[in-house]
C-alpha atoms as a PDB file:
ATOM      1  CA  UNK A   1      93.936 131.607  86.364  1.00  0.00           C
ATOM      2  CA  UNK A   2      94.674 135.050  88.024  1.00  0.00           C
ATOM      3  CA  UNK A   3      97.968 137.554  88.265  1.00  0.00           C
ATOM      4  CA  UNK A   4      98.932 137.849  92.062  1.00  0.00           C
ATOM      5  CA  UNK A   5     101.543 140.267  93.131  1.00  0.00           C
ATOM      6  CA  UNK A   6     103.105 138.606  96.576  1.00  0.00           C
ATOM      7  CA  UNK A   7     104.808 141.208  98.865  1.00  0.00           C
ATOM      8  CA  UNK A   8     106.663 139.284 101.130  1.00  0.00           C
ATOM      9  CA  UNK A   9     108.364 136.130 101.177  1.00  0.00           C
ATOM     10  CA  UNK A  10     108.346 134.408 104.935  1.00  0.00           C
ATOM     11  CA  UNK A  11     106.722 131.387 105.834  1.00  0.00           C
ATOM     12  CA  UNK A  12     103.201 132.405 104.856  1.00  0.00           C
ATOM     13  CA  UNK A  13     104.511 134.176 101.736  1.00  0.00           C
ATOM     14  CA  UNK A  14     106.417 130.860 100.575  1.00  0.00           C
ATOM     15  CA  UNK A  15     103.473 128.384 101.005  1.00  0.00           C
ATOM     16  CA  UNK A  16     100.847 130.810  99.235  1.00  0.00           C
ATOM     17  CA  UNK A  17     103.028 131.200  96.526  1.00  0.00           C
ATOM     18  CA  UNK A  18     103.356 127.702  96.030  1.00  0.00           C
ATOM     19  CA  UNK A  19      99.796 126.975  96.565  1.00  0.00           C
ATOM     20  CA  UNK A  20      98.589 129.369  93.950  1.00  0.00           C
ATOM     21  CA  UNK A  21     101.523 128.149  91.287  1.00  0.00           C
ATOM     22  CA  UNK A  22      99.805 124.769  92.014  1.00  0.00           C
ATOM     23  CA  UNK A  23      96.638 126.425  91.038  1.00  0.00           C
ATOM     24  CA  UNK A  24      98.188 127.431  87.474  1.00  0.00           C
ATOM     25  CA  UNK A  25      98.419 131.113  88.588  1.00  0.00           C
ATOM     26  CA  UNK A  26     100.600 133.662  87.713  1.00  0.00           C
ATOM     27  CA  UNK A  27     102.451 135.398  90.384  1.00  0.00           C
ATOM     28  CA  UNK A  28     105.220 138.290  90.585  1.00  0.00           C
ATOM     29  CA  UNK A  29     106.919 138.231  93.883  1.00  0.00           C
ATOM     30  CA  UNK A  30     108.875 140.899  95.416  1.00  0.00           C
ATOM     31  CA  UNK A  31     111.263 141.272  98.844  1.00  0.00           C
ATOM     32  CA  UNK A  32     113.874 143.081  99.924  1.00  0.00           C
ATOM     33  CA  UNK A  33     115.514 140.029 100.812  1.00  0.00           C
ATOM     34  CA  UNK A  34     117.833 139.763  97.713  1.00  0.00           C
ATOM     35  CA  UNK A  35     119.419 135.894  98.962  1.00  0.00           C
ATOM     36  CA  UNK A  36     115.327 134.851  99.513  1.00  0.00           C
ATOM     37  CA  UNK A  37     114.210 136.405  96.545  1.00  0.00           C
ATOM     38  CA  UNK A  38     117.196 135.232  93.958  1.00  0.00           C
ATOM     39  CA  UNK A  39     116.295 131.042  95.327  1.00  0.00           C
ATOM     40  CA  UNK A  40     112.851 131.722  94.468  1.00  0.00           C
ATOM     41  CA  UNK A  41     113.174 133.527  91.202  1.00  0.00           C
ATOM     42  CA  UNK A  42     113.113 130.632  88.591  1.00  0.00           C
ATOM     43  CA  UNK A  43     109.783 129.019  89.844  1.00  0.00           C
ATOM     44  CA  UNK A  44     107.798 132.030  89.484  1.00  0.00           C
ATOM     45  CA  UNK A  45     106.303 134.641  86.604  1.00  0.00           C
ATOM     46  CA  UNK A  46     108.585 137.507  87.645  1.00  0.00           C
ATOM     47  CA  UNK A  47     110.744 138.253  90.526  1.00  0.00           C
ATOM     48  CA  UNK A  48     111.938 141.280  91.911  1.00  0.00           C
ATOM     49  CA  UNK A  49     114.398 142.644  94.842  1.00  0.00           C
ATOM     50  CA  UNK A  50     112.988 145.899  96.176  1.00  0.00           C
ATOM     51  CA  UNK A  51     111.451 147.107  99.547  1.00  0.00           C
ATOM     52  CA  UNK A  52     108.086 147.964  98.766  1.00  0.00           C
ATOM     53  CA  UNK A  53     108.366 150.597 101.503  1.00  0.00           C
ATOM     54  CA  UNK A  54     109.542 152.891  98.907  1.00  0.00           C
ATOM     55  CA  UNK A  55     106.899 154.767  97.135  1.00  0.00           C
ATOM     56  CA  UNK A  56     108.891 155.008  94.249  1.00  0.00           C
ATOM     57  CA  UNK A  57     109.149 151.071  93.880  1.00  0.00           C
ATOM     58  CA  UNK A  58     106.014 150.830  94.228  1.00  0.00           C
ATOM     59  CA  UNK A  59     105.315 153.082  91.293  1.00  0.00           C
ATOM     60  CA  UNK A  60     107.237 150.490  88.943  1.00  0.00           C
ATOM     61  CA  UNK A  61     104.900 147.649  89.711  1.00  0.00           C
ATOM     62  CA  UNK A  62     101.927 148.616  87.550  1.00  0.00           C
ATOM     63  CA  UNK A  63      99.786 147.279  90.431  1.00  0.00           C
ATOM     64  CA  UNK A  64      96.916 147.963  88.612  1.00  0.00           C
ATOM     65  CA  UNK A  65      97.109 145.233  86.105  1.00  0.00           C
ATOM     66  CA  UNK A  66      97.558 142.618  88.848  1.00  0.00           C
ATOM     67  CA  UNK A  67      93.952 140.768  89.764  1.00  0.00           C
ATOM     68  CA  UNK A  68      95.166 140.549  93.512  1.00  0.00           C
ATOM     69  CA  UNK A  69      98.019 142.038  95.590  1.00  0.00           C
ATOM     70  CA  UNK A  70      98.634 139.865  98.578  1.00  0.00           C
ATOM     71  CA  UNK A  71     101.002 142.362 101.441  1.00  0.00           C
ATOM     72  CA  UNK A  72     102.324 138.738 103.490  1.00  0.00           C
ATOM     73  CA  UNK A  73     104.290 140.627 105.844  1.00  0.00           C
ATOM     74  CA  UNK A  74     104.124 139.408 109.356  1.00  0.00           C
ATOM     75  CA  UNK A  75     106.948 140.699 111.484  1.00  0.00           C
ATOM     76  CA  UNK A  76     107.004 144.571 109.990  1.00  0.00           C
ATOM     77  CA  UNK A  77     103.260 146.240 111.010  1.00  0.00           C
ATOM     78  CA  UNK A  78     104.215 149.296 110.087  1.00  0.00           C
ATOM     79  CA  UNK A  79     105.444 148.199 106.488  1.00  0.00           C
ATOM     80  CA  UNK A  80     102.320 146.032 106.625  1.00  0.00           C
ATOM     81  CA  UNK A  81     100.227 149.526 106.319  1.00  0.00           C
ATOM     82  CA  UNK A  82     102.075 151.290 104.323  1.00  0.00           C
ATOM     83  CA  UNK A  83     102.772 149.251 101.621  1.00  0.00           C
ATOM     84  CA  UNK A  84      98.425 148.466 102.087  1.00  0.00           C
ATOM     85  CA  UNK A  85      97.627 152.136 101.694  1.00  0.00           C
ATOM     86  CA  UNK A  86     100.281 152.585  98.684  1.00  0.00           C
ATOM     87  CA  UNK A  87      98.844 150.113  96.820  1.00  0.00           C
ATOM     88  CA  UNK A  88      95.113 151.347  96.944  1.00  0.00           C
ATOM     89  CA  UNK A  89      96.489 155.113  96.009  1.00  0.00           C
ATOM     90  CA  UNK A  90      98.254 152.969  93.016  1.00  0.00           C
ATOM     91  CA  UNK A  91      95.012 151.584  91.815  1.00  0.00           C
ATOM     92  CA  UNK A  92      94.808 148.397  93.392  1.00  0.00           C
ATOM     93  CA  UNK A  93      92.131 146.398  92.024  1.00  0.00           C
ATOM     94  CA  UNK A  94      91.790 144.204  95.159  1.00  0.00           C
ATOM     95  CA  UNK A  95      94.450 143.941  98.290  1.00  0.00           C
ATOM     96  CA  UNK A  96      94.529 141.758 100.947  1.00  0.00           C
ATOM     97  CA  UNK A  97      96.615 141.935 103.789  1.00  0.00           C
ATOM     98  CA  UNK A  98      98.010 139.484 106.596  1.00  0.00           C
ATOM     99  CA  UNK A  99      97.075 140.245 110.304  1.00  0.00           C
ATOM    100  CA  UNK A 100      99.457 138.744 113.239  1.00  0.00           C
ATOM    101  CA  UNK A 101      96.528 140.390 115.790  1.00  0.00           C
ATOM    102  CA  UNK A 102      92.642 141.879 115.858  1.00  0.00           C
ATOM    103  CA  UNK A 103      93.862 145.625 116.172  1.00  0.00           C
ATOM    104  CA  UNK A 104      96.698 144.965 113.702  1.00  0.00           C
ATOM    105  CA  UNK A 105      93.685 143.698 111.223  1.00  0.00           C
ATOM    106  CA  UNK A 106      91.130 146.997 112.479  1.00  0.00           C
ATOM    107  CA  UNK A 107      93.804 149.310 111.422  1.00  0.00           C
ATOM    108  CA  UNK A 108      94.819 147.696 107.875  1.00  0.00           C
ATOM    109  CA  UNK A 109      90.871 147.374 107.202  1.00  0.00           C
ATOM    110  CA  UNK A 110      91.320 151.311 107.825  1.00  0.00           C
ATOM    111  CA  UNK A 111      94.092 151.841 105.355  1.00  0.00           C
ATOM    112  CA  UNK A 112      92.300 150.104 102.479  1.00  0.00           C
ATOM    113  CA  UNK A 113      92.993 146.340 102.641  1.00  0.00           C
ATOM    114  CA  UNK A 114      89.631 145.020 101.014  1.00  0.00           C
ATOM    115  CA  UNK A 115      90.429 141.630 102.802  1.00  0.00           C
ATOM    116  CA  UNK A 116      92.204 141.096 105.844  1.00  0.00           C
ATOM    117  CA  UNK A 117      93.857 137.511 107.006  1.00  0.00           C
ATOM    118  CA  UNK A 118      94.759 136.338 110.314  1.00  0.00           C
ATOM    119  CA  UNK A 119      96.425 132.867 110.077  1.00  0.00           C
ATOM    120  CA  UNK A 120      96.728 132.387 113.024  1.00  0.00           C
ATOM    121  CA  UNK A 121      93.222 132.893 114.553  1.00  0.00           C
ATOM    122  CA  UNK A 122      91.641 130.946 111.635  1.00  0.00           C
ATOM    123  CA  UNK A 123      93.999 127.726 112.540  1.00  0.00           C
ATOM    124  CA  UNK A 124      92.961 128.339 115.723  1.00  0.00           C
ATOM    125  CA  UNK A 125      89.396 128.679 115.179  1.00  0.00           C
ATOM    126  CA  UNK A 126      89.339 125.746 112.321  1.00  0.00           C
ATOM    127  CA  UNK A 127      91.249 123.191 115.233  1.00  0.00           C
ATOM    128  CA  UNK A 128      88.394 124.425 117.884  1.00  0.00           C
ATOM    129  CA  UNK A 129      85.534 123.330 115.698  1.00  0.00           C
ATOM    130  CA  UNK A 130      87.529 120.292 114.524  1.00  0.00           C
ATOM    131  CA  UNK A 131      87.757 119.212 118.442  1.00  0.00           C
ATOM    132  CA  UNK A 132      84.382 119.667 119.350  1.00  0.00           C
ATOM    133  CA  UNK A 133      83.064 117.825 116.545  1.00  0.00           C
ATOM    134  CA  UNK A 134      84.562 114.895 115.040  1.00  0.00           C
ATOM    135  CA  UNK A 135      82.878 114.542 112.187  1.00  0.00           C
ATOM    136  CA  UNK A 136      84.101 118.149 110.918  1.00  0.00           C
ATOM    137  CA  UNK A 137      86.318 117.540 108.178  1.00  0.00           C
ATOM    138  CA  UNK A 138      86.907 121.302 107.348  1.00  0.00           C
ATOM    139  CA  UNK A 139      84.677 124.562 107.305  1.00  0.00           C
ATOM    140  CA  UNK A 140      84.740 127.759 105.360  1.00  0.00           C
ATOM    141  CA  UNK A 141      83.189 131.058 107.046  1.00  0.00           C
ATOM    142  CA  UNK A 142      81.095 133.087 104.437  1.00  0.00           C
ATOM    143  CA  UNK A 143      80.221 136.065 106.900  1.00  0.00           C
ATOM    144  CA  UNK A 144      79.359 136.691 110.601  1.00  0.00           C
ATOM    145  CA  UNK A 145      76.573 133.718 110.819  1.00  0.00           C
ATOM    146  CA  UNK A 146      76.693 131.457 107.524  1.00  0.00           C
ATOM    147  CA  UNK A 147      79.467 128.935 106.771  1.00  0.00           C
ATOM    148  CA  UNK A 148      80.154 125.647 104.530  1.00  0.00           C
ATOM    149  CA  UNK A 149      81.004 122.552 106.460  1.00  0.00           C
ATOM    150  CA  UNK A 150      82.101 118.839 104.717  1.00  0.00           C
ATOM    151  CA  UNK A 151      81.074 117.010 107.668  1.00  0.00           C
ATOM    152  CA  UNK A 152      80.968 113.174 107.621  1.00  0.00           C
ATOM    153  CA  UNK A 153      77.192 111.806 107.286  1.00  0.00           C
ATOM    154  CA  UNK A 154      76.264 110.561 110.761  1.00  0.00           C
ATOM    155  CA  UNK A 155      75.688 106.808 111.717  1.00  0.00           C
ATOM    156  CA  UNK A 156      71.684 107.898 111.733  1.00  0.00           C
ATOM    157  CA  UNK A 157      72.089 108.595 108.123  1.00  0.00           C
ATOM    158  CA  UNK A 158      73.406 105.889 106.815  1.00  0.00           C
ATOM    159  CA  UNK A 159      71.184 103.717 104.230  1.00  0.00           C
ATOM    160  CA  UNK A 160      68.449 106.686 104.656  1.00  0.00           C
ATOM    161  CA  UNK A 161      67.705 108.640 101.316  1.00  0.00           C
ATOM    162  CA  UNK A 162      68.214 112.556 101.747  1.00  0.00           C
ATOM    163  CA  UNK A 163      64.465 112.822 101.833  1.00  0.00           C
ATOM    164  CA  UNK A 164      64.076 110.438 104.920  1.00  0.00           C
ATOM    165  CA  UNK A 165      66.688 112.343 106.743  1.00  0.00           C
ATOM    166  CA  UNK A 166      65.725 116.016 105.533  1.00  0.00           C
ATOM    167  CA  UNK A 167      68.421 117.915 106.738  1.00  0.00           C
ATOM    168  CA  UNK A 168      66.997 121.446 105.508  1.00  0.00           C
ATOM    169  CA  UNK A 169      64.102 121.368 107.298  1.00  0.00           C
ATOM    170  CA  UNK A 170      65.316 119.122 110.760  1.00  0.00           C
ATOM    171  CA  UNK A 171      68.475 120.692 110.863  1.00  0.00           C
ATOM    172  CA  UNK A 172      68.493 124.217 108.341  1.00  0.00           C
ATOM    173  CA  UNK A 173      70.903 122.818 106.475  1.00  0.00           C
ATOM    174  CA  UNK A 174      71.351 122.353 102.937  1.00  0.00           C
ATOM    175  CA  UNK A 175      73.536 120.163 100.846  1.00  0.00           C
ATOM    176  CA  UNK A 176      75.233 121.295  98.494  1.00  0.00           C
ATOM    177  CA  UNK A 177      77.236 117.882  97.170  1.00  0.00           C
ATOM    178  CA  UNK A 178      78.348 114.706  98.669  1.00  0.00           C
ATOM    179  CA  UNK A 179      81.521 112.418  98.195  1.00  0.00           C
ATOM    180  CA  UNK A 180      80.905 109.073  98.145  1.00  0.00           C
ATOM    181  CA  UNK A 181      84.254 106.217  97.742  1.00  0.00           C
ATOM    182  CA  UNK A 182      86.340 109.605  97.327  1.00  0.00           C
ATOM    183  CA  UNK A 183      84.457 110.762  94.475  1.00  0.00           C
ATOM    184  CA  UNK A 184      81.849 113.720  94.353  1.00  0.00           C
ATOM    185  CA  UNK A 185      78.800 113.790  93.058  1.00  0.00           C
ATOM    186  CA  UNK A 186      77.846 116.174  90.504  1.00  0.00           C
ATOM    187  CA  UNK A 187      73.905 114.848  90.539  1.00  0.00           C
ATOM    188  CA  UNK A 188      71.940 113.427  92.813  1.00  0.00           C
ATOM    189  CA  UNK A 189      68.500 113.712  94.087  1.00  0.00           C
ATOM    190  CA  UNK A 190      65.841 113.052  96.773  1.00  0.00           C
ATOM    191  CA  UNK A 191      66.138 109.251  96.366  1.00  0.00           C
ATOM    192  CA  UNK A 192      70.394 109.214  96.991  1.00  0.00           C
ATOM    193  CA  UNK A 193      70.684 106.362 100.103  1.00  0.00           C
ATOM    194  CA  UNK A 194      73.444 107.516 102.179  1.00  0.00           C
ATOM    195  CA  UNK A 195      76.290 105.142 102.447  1.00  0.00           C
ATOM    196  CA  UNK A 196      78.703 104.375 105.231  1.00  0.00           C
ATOM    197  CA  UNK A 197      81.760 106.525 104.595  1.00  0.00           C
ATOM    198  CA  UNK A 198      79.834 109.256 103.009  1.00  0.00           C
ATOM    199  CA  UNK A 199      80.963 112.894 103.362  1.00  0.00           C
ATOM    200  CA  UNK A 200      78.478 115.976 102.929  1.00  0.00           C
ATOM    201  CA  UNK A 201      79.304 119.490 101.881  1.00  0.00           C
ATOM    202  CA  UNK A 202      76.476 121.620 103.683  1.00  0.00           C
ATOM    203  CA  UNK A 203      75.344 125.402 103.993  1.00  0.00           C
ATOM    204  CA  UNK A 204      73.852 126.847 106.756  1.00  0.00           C
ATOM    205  CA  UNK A 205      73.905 129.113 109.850  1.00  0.00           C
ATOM    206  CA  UNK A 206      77.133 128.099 111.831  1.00  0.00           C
ATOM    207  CA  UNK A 207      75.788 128.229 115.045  1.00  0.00           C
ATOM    208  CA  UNK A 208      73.230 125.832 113.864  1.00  0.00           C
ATOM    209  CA  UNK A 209      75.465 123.356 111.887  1.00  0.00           C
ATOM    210  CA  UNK A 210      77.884 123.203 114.702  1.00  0.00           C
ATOM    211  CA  UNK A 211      75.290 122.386 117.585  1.00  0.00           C
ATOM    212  CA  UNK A 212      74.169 119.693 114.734  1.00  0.00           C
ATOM    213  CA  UNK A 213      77.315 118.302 114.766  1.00  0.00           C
ATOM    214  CA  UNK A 214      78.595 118.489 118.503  1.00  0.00           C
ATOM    215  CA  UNK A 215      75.447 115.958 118.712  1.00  0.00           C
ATOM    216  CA  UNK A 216      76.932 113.381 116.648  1.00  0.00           C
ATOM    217  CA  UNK A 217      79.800 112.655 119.285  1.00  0.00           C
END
């Protein structure tokens, strides 16, 4: 469980919340919205009405104790950075901003954000992969060339044991876990036959895992 102060409460704002009360968190949300704000109130740790524009709101926050401040404001850039740079000069532990566009994210990396989100490009990106390889369940970037894929195990797989197929030394990559009937498996070794309906979490070099997988078509 972590404390999460949420600056702004549009779309994005809404569905992180929820996601992270889901996740047992506890989160403070604030907006100047006072109609958004007061049908949200009861559902979450604390609530409060204030534009986060002023420095002096800011100040009352104690942003410092908070693990995370999330700054979800899409449609006001300029709030968007100042309300990023505020809450570093408050003591920020960590803050992470959303980015509508790649100069919009440049510039809030500039002002302090120590994580930077672009929803849009990463739907984007995620739907790209998911096209050109249908056996992509879902991927997670790490950096610039590593990622995690859960890909589903390919025909060629099936009723093969992980050593017959090898994948870390045919294909560089390395699994990390596999679901089998829905359920994943905390142990398994060498000698686990693949079965039909199998899914694989893997690590690797994304470039590499993708041309894997744009094979399997």
């Amino acid at each position: 469980m972590i404390s999460v102060l949420l600056i702004g409460m549009g779309k994005f704002g809404k569905t992180l919340g929820n996601q992270l009360l889901a996740m047992g968190d506890e989160v403070m949300i604030v907006d100047k919205n006072e109609d958004i704000v007061n049908s949200l109130a009861s559902r979450y740790t604390n609530a409060l009405i204030a534009d986060c524009m002023s420095v002096d709101n800011l100040a009352t926050l104690d942003v410092a104790a908070f693990d995370a401040c999330v700054v979800a404001i899409g449609e006001d850039f300029q709030a968007s950075l100042e309300i990023t740079s505020n809450l570093k000069d408050f003591g920020a532990k960590r803050v992470i901003s959303r980015a509508t566009t790649e100069i919009q994210r440049k510039f809030l990396l500039r002002m302090g954000a120590d994580e930077v989100i672009y929803p849009d490009m990463d739907i984007a990106q995620r739907l790209a992969v998911r096209l050109n390889s249908s056996n992509v369940i879902n991927y997670v970037d790490l950096d610039a060339e590593y990622s995690i894929f859960e890909i589903a195990v390919p025909k060629k797989w099936v009723k093969k044991t992980v050593l017959d197929v090898n994948p870390r030394k045919r294909f560089g990559m390395n699994i990390l876990t596999i679901k089998n009937a829905g359920k994943v498996l905390t142990a398994f070794d060498g000698n686990y036959v693949f079965q039909e309906g199998d899914q694989v979490l893997v690590f690797g070099n994304t470039e590499q895992i993708l041309a894997f997988t744009n094979k399997q078509k």
